[in-house]
Structure formats: structure tokens, C-alpha cells
C-alpha atoms as a PDB file:
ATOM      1  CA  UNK A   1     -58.041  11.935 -95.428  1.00  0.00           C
ATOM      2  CA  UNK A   2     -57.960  11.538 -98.966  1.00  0.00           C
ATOM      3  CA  UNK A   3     -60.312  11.504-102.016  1.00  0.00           C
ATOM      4  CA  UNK A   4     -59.699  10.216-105.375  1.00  0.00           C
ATOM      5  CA  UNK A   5     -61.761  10.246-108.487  1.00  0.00           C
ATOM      6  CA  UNK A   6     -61.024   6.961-109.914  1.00  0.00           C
ATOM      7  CA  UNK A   7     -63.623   7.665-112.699  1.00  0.00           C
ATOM      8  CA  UNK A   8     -61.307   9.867-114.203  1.00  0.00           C
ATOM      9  CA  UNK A   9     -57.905   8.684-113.317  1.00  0.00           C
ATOM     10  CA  UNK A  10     -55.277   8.490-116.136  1.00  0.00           C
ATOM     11  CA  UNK A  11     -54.190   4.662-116.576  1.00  0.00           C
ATOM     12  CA  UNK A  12     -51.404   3.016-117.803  1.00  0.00           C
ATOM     13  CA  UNK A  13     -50.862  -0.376-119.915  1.00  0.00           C
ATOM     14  CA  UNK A  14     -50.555  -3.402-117.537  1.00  0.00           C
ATOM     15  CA  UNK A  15     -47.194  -3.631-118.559  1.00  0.00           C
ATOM     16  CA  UNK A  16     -47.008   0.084-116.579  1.00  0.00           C
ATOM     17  CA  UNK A  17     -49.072  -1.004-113.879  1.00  0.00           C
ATOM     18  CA  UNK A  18     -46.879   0.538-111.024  1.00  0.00           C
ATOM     19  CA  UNK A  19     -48.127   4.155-112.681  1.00  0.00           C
ATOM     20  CA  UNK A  20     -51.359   2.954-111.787  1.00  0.00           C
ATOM     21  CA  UNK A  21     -50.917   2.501-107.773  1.00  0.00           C
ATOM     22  CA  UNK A  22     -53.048   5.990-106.507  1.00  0.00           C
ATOM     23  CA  UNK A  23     -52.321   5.317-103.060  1.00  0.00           C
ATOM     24  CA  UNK A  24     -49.595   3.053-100.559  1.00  0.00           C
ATOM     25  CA  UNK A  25     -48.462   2.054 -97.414  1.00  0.00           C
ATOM     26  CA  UNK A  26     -46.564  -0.403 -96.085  1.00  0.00           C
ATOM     27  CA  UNK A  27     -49.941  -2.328 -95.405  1.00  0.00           C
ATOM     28  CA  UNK A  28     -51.989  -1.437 -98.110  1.00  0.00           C
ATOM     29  CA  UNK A  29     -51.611  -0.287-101.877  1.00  0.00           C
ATOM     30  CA  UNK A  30     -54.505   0.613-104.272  1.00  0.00           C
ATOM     31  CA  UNK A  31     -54.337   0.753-107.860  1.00  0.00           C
ATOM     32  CA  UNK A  32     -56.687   1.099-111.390  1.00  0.00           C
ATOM     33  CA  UNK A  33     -55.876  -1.776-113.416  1.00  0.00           C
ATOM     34  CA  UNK A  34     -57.541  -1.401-117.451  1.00  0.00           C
ATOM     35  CA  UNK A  35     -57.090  -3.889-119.595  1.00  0.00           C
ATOM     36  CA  UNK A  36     -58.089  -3.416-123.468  1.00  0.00           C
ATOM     37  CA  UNK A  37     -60.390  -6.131-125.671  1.00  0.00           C
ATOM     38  CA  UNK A  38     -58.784  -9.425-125.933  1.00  0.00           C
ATOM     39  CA  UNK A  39     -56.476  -8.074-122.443  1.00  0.00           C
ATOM     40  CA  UNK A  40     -55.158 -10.060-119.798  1.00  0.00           C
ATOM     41  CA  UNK A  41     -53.199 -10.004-116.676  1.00  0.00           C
ATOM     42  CA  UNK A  42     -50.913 -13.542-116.688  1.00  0.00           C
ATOM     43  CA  UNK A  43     -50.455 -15.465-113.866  1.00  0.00           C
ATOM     44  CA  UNK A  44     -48.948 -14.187-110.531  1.00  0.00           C
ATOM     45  CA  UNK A  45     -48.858 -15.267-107.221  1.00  0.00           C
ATOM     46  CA  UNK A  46     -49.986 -12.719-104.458  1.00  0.00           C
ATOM     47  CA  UNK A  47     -48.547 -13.083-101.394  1.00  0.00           C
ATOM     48  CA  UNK A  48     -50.940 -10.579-100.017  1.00  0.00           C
ATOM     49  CA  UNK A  49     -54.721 -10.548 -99.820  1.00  0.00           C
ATOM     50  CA  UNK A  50     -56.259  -8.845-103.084  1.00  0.00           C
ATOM     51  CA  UNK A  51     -59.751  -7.011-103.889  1.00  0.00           C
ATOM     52  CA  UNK A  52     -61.340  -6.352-107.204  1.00  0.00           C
ATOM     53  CA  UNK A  53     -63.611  -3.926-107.953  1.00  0.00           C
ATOM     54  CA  UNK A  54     -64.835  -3.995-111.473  1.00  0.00           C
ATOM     55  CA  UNK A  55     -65.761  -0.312-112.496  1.00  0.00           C
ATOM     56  CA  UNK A  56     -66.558  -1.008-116.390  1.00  0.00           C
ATOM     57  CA  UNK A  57     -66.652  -4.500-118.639  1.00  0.00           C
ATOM     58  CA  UNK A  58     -66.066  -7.979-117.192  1.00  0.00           C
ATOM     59  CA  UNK A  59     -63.455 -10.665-117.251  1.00  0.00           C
ATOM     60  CA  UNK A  60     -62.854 -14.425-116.525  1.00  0.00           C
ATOM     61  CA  UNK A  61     -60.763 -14.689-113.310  1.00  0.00           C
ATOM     62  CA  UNK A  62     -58.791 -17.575-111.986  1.00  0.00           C
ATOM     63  CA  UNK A  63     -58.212 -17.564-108.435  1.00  0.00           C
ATOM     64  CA  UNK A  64     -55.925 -20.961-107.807  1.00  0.00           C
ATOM     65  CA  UNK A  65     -57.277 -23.335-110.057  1.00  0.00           C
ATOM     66  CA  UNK A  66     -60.863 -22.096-109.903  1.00  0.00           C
ATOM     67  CA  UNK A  67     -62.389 -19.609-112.545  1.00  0.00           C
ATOM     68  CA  UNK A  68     -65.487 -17.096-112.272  1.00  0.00           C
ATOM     69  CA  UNK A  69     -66.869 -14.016-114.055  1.00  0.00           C
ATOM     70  CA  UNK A  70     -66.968 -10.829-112.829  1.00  0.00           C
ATOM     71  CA  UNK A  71     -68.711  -8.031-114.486  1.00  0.00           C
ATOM     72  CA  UNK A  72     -68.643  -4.010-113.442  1.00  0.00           C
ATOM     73  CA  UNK A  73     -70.273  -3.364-110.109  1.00  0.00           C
ATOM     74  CA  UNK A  74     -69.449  -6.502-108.670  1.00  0.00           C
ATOM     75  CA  UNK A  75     -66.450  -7.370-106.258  1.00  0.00           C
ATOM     76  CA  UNK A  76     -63.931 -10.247-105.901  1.00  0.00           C
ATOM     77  CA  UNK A  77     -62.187 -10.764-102.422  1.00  0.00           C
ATOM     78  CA  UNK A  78     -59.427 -13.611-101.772  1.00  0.00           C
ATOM     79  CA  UNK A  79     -56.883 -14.335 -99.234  1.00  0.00           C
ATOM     80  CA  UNK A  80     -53.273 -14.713-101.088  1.00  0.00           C
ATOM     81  CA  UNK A  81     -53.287 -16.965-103.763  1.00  0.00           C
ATOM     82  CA  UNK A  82     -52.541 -17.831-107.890  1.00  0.00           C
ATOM     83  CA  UNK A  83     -53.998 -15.139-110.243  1.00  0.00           C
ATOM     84  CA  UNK A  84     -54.947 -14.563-113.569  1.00  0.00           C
ATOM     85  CA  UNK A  85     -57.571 -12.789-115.847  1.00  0.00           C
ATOM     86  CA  UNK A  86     -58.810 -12.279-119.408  1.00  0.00           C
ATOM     87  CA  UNK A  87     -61.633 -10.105-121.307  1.00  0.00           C
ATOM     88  CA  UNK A  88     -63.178 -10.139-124.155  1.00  0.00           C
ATOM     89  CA  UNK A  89     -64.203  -6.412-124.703  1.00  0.00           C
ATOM     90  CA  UNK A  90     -62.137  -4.477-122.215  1.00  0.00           C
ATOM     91  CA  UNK A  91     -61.988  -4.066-118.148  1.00  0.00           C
ATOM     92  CA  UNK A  92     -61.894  -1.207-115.536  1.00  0.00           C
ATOM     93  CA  UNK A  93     -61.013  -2.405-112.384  1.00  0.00           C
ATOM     94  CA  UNK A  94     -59.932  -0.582-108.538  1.00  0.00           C
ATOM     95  CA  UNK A  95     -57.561  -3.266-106.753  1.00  0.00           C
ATOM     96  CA  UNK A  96     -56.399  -3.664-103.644  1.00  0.00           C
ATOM     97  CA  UNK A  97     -53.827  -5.383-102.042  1.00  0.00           C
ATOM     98  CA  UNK A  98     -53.343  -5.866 -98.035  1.00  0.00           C
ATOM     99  CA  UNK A  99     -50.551  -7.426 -96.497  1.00  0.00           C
ATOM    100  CA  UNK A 100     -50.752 -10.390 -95.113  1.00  0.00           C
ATOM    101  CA  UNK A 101     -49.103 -10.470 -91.226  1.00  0.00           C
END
């Protein structure tokens, strides 16, 4: 078992994200992605499936061609697919990625 504080985790720029992943497997990885005002993440295709869990702010997400806001507390799950995101004022966000077999 392990417990991390994710409240208080250091984070790196997205260009950095790799410093970012707190925990991996071959399966599974799990990382804090922050993105500052006027941020984004460009588009990338995920091969695996990918949760979002937004911790502070909220962002416009495009998942394939379709696009939704997400704001802190709430939780985006999708099988593999096209991503992208923006924000306005800033985002704190957990993901996870899990293979797909």
C-alpha cells in the first residue's frame, strides 16, 4: 500500500509532465497534471483508457471531436481516444491512464 498527498505534490510544466507521474506499472500510471491561465495540453492520442480528476479550476476538454467542461470536483472517464484541453484561469488535475489489453 501506498499513500500520496496529491494536495501538496510538487508539479512540473506540461512540457515536464513525466516529473509529474507519482506512481506506475506496467498497467497503470498516475500523474498531477497543472496547467497555468490561458494553459493547454495539445492534442494526443491515448492509446490507453484515461481518467481526470479535476482538483482546482476547470477547463474545456475535447474527447474525439466532442467538447465539455469540467470544473474541480468533477471526473472525466473515456476509453482510448483524441485529446485535448484548455483553461482560462488555471487547472489542477490527478490523471490516470490504464492500459488497454
Amino acid at each position: 500500500m501506498e499513500l500520496f498527498d496529491i494536495r501538496t505534490m510538487k508539479t512540473y510544466p506540461y512540457e515536464e509532465r513525466d516529473k509529474n507521474v507519482f506512481y506506475k506499472t506496467k498497467e497503470f500510471k498516475a500523474r498531477i497534471i497543472e496547467l497555468p491561465a490561458g494553459g493547454e495540453m495539445p492534442t494526443c492520442e491515448m492509446a490507453s483508457y484515461v481518467m481526470f480528476y479535476f482538483l482546482e479550476g476547470e477547463a474545456e476538454v475535447k474527447v474525439n471531436l466532442e467538447k465539455t467542461t469540467i470544473k474541480q470536483g468533477q471526473c472525466l472517464i473515456t476509453e482510448p481516444a483524441t485529446l485535448s484541453m484548455k483553461t482560462e484561469n488555471g487547472v489542477k488535475i490527478m490523471g490516470i491512464q490504464i492500459v488497454k489489453r
